[in-house]
N, C-alpha and C. Protein backbone atom coordinates (compact mmCIF):
# COMPACT_ATOMS: atom_id res chain seq x y z
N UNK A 1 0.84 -1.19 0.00
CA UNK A 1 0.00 0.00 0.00
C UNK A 1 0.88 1.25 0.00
N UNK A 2 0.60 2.46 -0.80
CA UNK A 2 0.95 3.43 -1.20
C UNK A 2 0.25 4.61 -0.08
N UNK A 3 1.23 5.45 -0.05
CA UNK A 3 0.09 6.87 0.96
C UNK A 3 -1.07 7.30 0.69
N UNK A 4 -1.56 7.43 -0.74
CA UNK A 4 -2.41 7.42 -1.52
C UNK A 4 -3.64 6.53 -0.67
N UNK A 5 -3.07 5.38 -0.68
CA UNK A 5 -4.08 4.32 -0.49
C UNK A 5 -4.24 4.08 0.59
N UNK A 6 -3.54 4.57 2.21
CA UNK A 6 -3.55 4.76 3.44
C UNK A 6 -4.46 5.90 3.43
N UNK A 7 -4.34 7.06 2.81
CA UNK A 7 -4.97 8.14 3.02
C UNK A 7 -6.20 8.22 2.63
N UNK A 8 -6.81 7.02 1.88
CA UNK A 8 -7.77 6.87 1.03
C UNK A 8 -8.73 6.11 2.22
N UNK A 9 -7.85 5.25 2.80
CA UNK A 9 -8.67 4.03 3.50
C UNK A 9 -9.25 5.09 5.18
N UNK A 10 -8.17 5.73 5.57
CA UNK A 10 -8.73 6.79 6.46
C UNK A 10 -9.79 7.47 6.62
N UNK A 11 -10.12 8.03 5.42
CA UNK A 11 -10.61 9.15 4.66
C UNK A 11 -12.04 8.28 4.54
N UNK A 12 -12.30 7.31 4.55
CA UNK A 12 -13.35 6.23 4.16
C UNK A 12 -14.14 5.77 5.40
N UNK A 13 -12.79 5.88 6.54
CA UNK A 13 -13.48 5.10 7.60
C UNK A 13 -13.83 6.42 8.71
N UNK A 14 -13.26 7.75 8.11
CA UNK A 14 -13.97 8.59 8.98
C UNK A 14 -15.57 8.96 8.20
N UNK A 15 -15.30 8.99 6.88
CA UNK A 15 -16.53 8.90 6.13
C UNK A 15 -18.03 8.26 6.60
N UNK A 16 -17.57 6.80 7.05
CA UNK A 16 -18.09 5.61 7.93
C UNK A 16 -18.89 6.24 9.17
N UNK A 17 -17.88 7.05 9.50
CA UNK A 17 -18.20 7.35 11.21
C UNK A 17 -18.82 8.02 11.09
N UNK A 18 -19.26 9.31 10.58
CA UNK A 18 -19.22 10.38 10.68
C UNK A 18 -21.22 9.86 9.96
N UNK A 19 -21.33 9.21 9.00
CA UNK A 19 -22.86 8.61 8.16
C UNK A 19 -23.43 8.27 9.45
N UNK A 20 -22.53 7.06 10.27
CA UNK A 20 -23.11 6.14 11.38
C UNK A 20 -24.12 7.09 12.12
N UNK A 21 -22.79 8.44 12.66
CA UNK A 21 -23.42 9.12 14.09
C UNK A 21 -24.91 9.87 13.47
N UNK A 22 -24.72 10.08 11.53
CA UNK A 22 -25.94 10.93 11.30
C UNK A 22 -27.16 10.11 11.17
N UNK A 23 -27.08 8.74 10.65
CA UNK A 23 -27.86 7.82 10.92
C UNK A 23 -28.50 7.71 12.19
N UNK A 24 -27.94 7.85 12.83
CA UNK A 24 -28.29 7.43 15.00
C UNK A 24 -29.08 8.55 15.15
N UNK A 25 -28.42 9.85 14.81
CA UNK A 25 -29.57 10.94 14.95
C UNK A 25 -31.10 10.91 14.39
N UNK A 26 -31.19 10.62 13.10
CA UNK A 26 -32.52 10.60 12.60
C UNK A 26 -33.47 9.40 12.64
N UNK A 27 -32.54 8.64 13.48
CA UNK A 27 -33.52 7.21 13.81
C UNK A 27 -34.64 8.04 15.01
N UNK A 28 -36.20 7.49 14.56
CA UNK A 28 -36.63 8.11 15.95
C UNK A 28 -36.49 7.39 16.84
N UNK A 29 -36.31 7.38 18.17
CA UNK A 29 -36.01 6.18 18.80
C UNK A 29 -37.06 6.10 20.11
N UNK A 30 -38.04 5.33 20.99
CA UNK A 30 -38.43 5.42 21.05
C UNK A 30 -38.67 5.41 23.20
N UNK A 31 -39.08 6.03 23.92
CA UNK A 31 -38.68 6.29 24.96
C UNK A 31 -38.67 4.26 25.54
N UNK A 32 -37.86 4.15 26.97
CA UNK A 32 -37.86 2.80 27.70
C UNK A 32 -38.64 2.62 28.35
N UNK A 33 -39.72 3.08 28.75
CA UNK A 33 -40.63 2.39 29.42
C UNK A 33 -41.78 3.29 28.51
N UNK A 34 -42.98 2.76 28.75
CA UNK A 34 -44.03 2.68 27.92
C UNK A 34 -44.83 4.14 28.74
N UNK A 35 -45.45 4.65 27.74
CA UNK A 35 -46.25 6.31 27.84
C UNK A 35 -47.62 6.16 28.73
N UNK A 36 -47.92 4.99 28.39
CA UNK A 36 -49.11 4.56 29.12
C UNK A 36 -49.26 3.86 30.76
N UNK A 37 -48.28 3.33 30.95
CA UNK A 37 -48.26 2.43 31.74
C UNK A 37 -47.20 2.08 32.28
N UNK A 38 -46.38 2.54 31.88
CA UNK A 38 -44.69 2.43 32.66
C UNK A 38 -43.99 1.14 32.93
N UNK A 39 -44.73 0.42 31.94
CA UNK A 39 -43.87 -1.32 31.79
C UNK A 39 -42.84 -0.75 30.47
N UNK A 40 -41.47 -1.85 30.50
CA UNK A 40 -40.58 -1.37 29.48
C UNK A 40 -40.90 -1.83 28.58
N UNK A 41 -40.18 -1.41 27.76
CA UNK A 41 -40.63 -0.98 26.04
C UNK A 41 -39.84 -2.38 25.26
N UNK A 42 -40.27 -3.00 24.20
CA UNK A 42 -39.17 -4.04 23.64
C UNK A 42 -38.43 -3.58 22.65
N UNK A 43 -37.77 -4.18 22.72
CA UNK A 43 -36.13 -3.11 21.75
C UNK A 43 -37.12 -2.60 19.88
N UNK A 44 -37.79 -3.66 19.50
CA UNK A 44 -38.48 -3.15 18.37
C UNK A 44 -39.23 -1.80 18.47
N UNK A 45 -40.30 -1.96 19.12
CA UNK A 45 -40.94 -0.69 19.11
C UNK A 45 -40.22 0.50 19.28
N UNK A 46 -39.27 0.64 20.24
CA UNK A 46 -38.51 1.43 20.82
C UNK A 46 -37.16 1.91 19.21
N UNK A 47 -37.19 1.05 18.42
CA UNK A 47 -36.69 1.61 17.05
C UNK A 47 -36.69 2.20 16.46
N UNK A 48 -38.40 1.41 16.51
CA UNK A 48 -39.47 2.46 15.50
C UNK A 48 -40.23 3.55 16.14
N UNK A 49 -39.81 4.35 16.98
CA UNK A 49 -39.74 5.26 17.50
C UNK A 49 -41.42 5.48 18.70
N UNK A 50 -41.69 4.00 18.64
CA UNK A 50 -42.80 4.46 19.23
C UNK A 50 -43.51 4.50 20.51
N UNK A 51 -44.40 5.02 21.18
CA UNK A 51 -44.28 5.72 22.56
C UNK A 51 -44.94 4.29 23.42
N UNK A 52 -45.90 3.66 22.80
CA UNK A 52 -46.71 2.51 24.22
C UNK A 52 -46.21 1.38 23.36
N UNK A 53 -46.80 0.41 24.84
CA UNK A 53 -46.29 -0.95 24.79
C UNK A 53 -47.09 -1.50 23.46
N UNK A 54 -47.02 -2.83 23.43
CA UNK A 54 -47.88 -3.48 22.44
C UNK A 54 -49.38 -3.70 23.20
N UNK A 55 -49.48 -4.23 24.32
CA UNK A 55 -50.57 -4.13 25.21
C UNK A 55 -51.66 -2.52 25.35
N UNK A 56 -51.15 -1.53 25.61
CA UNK A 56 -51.40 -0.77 25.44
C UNK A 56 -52.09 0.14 24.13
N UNK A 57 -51.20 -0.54 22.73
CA UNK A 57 -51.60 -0.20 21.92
C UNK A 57 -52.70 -0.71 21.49
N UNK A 58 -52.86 -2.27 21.99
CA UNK A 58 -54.46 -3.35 21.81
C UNK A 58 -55.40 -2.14 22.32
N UNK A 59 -55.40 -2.01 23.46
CA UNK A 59 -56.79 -1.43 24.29
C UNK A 59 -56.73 0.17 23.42
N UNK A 60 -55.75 0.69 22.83
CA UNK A 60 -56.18 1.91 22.51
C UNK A 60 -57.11 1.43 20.83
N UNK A 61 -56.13 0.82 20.50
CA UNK A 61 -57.12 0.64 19.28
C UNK A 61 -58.39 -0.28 19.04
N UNK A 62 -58.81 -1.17 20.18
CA UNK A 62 -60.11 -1.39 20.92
C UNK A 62 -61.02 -0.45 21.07
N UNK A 63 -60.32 0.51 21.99
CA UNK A 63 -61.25 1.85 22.14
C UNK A 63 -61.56 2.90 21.10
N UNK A 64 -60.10 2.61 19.96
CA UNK A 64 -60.93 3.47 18.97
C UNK A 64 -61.81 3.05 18.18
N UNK A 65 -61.50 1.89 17.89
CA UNK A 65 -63.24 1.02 17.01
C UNK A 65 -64.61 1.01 17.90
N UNK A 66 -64.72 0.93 18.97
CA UNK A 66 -65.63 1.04 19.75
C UNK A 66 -66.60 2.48 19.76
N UNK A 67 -65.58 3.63 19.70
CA UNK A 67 -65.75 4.52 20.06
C UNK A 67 -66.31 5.14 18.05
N UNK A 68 -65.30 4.54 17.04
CA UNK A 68 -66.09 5.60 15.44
C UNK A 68 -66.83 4.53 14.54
N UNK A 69 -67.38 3.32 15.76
CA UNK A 69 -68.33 2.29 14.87
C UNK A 69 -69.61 3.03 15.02
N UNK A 70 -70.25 2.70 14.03
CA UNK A 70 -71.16 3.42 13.56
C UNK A 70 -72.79 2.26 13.62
């Protein structure tokens, strides 16, 4: 390997770093314990940035069919 090609491979892996940390930022991520009920959150939901448990989310969307059935 040539300096060229040291300076290249550097240059690539700060490139790397630098995508990673902007990636991490715009992930929404999603709080650890749940909005509703304060049981913790499972690493999925919590990815996808979102605020209640899976339990929680049953009874809300229970209550919303209940509530705009017609």
């Amino acid at each position: 390997m040539d300096e060229a090609d040291i300076a290249n491979d550097r240059m690539m892996q700060d490139l790397e770093i630098r995508l990673a940390e902007q990636r991490a930022k715009m992930r929404p991520y999603g709080p650890e314990l749940c909005r509703d009920c304060g049981d913790p959150m499972i690493e999925l939901r919590r990815q996808l940035g979102l605020q209640v448990c899976v339990e929680c989310a049953r009874i809300i969307e229970r209550a919303g069919r209940m509530f705009w059935r017609e």
